[in-house]
C-alpha atoms as a PDB file:
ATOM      1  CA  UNK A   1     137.586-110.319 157.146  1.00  0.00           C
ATOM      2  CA  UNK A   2     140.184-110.035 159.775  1.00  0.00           C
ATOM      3  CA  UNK A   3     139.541-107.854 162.306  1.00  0.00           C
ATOM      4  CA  UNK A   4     142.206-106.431 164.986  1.00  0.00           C
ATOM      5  CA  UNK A   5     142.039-109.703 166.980  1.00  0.00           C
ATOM      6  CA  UNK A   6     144.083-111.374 164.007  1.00  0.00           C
ATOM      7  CA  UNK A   7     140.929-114.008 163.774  1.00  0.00           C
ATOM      8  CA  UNK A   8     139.339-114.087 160.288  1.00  0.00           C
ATOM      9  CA  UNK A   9     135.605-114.359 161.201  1.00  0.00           C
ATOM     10  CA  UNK A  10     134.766-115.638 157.909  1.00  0.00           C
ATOM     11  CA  UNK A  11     137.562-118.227 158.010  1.00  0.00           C
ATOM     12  CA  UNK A  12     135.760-119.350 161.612  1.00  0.00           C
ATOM     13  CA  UNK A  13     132.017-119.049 159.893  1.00  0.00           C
ATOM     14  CA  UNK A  14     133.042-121.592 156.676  1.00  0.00           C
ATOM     15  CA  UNK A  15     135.007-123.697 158.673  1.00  0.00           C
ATOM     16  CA  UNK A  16     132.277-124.248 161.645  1.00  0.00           C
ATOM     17  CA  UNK A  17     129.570-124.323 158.887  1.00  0.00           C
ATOM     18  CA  UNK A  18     127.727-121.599 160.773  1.00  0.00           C
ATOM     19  CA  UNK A  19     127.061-117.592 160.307  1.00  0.00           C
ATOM     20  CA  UNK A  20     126.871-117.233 164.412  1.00  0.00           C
ATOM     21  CA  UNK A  21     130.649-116.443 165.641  1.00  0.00           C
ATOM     22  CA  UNK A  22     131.265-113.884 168.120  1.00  0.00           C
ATOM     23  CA  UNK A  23     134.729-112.476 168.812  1.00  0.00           C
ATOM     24  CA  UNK A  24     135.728-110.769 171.619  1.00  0.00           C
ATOM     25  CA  UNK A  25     139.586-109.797 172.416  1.00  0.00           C
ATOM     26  CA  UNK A  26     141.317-110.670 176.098  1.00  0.00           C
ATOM     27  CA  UNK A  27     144.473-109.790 177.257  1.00  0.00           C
ATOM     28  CA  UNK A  28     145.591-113.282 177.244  1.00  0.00           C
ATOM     29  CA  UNK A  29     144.312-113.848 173.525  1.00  0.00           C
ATOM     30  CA  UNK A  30     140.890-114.134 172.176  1.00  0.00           C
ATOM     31  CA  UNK A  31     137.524-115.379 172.605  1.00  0.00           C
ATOM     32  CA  UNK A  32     135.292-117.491 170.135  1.00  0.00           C
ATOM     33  CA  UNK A  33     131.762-118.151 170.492  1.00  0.00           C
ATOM     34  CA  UNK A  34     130.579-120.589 167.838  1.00  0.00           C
ATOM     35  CA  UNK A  35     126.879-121.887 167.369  1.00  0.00           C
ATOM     36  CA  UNK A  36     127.056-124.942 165.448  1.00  0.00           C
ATOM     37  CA  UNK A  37     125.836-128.325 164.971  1.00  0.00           C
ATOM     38  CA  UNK A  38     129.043-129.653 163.327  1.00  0.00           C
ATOM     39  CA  UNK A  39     130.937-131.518 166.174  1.00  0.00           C
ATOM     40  CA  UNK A  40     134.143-131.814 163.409  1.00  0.00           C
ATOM     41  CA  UNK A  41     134.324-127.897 163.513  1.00  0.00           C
ATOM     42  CA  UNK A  42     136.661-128.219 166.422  1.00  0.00           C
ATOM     43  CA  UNK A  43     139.174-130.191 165.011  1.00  0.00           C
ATOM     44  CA  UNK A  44     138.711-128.064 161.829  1.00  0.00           C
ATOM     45  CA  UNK A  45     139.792-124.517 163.573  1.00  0.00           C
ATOM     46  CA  UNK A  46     141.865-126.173 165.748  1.00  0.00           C
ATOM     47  CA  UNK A  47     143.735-127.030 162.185  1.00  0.00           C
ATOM     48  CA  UNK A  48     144.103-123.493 161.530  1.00  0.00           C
ATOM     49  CA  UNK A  49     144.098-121.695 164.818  1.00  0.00           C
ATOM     50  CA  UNK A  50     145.451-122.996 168.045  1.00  0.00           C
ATOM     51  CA  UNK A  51     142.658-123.902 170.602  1.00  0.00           C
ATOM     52  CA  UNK A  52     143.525-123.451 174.293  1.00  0.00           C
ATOM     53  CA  UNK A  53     140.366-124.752 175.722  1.00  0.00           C
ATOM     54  CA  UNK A  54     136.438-125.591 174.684  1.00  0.00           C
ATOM     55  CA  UNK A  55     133.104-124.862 176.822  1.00  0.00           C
ATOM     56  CA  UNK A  56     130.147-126.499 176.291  1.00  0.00           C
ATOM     57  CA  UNK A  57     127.629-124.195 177.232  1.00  0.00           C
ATOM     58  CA  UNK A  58     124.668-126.972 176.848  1.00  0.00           C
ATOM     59  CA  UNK A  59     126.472-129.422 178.808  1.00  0.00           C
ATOM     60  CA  UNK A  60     127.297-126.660 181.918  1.00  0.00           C
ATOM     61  CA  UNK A  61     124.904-126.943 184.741  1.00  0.00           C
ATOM     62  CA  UNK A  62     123.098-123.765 185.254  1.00  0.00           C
ATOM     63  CA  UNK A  63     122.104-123.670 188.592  1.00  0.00           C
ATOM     64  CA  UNK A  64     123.641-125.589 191.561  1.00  0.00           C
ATOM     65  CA  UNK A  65     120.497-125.890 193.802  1.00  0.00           C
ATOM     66  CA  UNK A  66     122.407-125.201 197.233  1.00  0.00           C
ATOM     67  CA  UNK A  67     124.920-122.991 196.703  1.00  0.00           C
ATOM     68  CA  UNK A  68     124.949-120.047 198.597  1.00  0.00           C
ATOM     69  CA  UNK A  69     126.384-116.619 197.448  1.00  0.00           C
ATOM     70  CA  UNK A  70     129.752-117.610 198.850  1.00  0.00           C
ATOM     71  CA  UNK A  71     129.920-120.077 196.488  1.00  0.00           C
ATOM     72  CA  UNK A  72     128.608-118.342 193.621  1.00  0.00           C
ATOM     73  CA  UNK A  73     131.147-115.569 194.095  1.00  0.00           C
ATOM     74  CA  UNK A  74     133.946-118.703 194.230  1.00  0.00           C
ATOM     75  CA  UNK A  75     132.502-120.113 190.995  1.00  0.00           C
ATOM     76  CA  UNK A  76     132.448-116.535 188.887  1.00  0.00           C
ATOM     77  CA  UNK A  77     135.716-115.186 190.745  1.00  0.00           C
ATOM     78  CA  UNK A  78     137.686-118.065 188.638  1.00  0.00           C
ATOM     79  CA  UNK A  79     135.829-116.863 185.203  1.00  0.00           C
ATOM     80  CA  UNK A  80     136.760-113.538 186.037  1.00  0.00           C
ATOM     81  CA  UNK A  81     140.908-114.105 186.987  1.00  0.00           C
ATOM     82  CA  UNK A  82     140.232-116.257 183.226  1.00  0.00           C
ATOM     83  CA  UNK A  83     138.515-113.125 181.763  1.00  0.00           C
ATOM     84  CA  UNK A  84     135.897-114.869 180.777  1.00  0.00           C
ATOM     85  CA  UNK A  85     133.231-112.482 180.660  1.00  0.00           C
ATOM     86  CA  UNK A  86     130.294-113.501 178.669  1.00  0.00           C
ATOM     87  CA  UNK A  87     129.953-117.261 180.386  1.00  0.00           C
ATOM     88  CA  UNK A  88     129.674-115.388 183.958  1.00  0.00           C
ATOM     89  CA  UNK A  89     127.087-112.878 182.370  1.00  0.00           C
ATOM     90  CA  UNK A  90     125.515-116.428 181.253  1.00  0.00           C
ATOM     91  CA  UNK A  91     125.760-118.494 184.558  1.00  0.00           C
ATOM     92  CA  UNK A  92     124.628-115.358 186.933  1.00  0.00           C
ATOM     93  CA  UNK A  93     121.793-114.688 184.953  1.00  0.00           C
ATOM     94  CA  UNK A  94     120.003-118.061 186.207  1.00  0.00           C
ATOM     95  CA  UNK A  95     120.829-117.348 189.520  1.00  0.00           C
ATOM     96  CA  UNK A  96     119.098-113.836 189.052  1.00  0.00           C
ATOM     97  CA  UNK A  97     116.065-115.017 188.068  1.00  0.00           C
ATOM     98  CA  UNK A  98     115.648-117.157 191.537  1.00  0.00           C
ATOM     99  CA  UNK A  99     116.727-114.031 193.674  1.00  0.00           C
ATOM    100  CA  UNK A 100     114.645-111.171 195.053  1.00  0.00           C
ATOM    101  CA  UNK A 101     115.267-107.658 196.745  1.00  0.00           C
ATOM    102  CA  UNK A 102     119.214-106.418 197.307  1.00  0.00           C
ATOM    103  CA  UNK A 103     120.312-110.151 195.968  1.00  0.00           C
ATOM    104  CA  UNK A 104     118.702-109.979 193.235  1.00  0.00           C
ATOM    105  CA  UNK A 105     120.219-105.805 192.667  1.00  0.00           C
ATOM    106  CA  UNK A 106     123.848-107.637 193.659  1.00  0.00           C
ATOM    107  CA  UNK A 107     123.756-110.515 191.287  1.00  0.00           C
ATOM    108  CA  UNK A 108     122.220-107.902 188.414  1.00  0.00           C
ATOM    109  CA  UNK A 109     124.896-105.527 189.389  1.00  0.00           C
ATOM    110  CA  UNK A 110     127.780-108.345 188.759  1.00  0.00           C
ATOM    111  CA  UNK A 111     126.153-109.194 185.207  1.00  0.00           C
ATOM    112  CA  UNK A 112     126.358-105.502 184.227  1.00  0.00           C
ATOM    113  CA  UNK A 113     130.339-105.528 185.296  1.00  0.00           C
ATOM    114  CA  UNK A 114     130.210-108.355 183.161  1.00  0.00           C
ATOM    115  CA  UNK A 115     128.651-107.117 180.382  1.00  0.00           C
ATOM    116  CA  UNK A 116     130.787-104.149 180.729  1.00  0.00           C
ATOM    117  CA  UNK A 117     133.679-105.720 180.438  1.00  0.00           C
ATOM    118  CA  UNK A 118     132.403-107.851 177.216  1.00  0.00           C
ATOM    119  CA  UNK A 119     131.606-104.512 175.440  1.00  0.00           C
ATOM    120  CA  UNK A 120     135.106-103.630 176.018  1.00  0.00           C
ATOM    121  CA  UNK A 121     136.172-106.743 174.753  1.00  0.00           C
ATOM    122  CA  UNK A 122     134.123-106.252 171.840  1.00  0.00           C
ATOM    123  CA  UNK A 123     135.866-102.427 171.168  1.00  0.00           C
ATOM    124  CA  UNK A 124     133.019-100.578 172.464  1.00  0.00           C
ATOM    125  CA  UNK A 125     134.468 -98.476 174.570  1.00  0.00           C
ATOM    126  CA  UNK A 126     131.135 -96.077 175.423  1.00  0.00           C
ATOM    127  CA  UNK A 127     129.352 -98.818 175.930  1.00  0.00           C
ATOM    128  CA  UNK A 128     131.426-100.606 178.306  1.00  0.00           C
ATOM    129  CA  UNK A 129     132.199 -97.293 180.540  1.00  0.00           C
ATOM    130  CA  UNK A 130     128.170 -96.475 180.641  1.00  0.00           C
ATOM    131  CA  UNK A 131     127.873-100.174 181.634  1.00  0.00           C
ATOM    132  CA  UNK A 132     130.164-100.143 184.240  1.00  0.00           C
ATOM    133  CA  UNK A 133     128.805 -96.931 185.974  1.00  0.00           C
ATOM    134  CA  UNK A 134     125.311 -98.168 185.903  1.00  0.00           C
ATOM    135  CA  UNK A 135     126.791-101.576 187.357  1.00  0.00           C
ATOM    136  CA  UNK A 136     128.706 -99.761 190.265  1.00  0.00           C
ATOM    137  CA  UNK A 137     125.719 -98.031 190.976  1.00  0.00           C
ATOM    138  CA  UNK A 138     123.279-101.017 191.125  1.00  0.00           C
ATOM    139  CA  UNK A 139     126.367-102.773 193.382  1.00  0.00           C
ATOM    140  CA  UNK A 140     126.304-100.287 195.814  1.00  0.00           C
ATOM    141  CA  UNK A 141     122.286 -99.454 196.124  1.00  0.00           C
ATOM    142  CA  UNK A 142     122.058-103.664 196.859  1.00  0.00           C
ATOM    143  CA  UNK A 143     123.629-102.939 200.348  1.00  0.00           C
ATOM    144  CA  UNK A 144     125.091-106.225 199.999  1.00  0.00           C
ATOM    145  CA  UNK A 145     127.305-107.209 202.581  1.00  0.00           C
ATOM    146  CA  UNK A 146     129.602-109.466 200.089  1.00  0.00           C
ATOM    147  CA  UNK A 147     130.379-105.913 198.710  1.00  0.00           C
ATOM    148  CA  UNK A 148     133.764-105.983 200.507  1.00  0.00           C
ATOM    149  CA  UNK A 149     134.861-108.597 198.114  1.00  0.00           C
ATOM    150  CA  UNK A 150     134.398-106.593 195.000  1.00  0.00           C
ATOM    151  CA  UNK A 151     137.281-104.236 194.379  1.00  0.00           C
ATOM    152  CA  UNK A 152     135.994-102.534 191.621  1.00  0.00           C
ATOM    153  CA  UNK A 153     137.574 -99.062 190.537  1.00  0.00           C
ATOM    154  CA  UNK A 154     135.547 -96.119 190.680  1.00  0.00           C
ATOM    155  CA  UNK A 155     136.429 -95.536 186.867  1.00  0.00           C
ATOM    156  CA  UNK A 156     136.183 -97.921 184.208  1.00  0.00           C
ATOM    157  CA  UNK A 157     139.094-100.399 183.474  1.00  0.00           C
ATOM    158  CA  UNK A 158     140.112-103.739 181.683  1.00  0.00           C
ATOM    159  CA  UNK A 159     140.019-106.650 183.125  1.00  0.00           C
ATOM    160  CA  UNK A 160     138.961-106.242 186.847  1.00  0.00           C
ATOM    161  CA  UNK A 161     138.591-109.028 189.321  1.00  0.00           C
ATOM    162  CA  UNK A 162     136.401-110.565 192.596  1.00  0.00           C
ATOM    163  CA  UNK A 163     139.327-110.780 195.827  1.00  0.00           C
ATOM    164  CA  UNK A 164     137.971-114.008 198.294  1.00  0.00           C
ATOM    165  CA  UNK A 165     140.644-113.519 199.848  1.00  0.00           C
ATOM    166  CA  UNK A 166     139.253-112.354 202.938  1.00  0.00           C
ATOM    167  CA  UNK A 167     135.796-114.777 202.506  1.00  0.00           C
ATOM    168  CA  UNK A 168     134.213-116.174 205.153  1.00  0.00           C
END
């Protein structure tokens, strides 16, 4: 089946030897997510489709012990700029767990701009602009004062970015 991403997914499945493949569509080309066991199924797709880059998910640390928000918002800005979406929804949700109070409403409220902008890669539109009101809102209740980095438009659009330009 290829969808509007011009990726077969069932070309992906029988060539990872795996049913779990996600695709998600960025402006810069597309996203794979691949659960496997088969560490050939790179060089198979890569056979067939051209691969830009690989991420190990299990071999990514999850939590840096002492970063501080500053450098949080330095780590995800990058994933952002790269649109990728679903790892910063992964890597902030660690940090979420450890926080309390307004942090823990600001680092929730960046997941749901992330998970917004997933659903939009993944052509759910609805679901993406529901999202992304629910994550403005959350944003903005934290109080958070690295707030003036996020230069999120009041409406919904695809991609959107964190500015550090003016960190501490």
């Amino acid at each position: 089946m290829i969808n509007d991403s011009g990726v077969d997914k069932d070309l992906i499945e029988s060539l990872a030897n795996t049913r779990w493949v996600i695709i998600r569509k960025k402006s810069t080309g597309v996203e794979v997510d691949i659960s496997t066991d088969h560490e050939d199924m790179i060089d198979r797709i890569n056979g067939v489709y051209k691969i830009q880059y690989v991420i190990n998910l299990d071999k990514r640390p999850d939590i840096v012990p002492d970063w501080t928000m500053n450098d949080i918002l330095k780590y995800i800005s990058s994933m952002f700029r790269e649109e990728r979406y679903w790892e910063t929804h992964e890597f902030l949700e660690n940090y979420w767990k450890l926080f309390t109070g307004g942090k823990r409403m600001f680092i929730h409220g960046l997941i749901l701009v992330s998970v917004s902008m997933v659903k939009h890669q993944m052509d759910q539109e609805d679901e993406a602009r529901r999202i992304y009101r629910r994550a403005l809102d959350m944003l903005s209740d934290s109080h958070s004062k690295y707030l003036k980095y996020l230069h999120f438009p009041d409406q919904f659009q695809y991609p959107v970015f964190i500015d550090l330009s003016k960190s501490d």
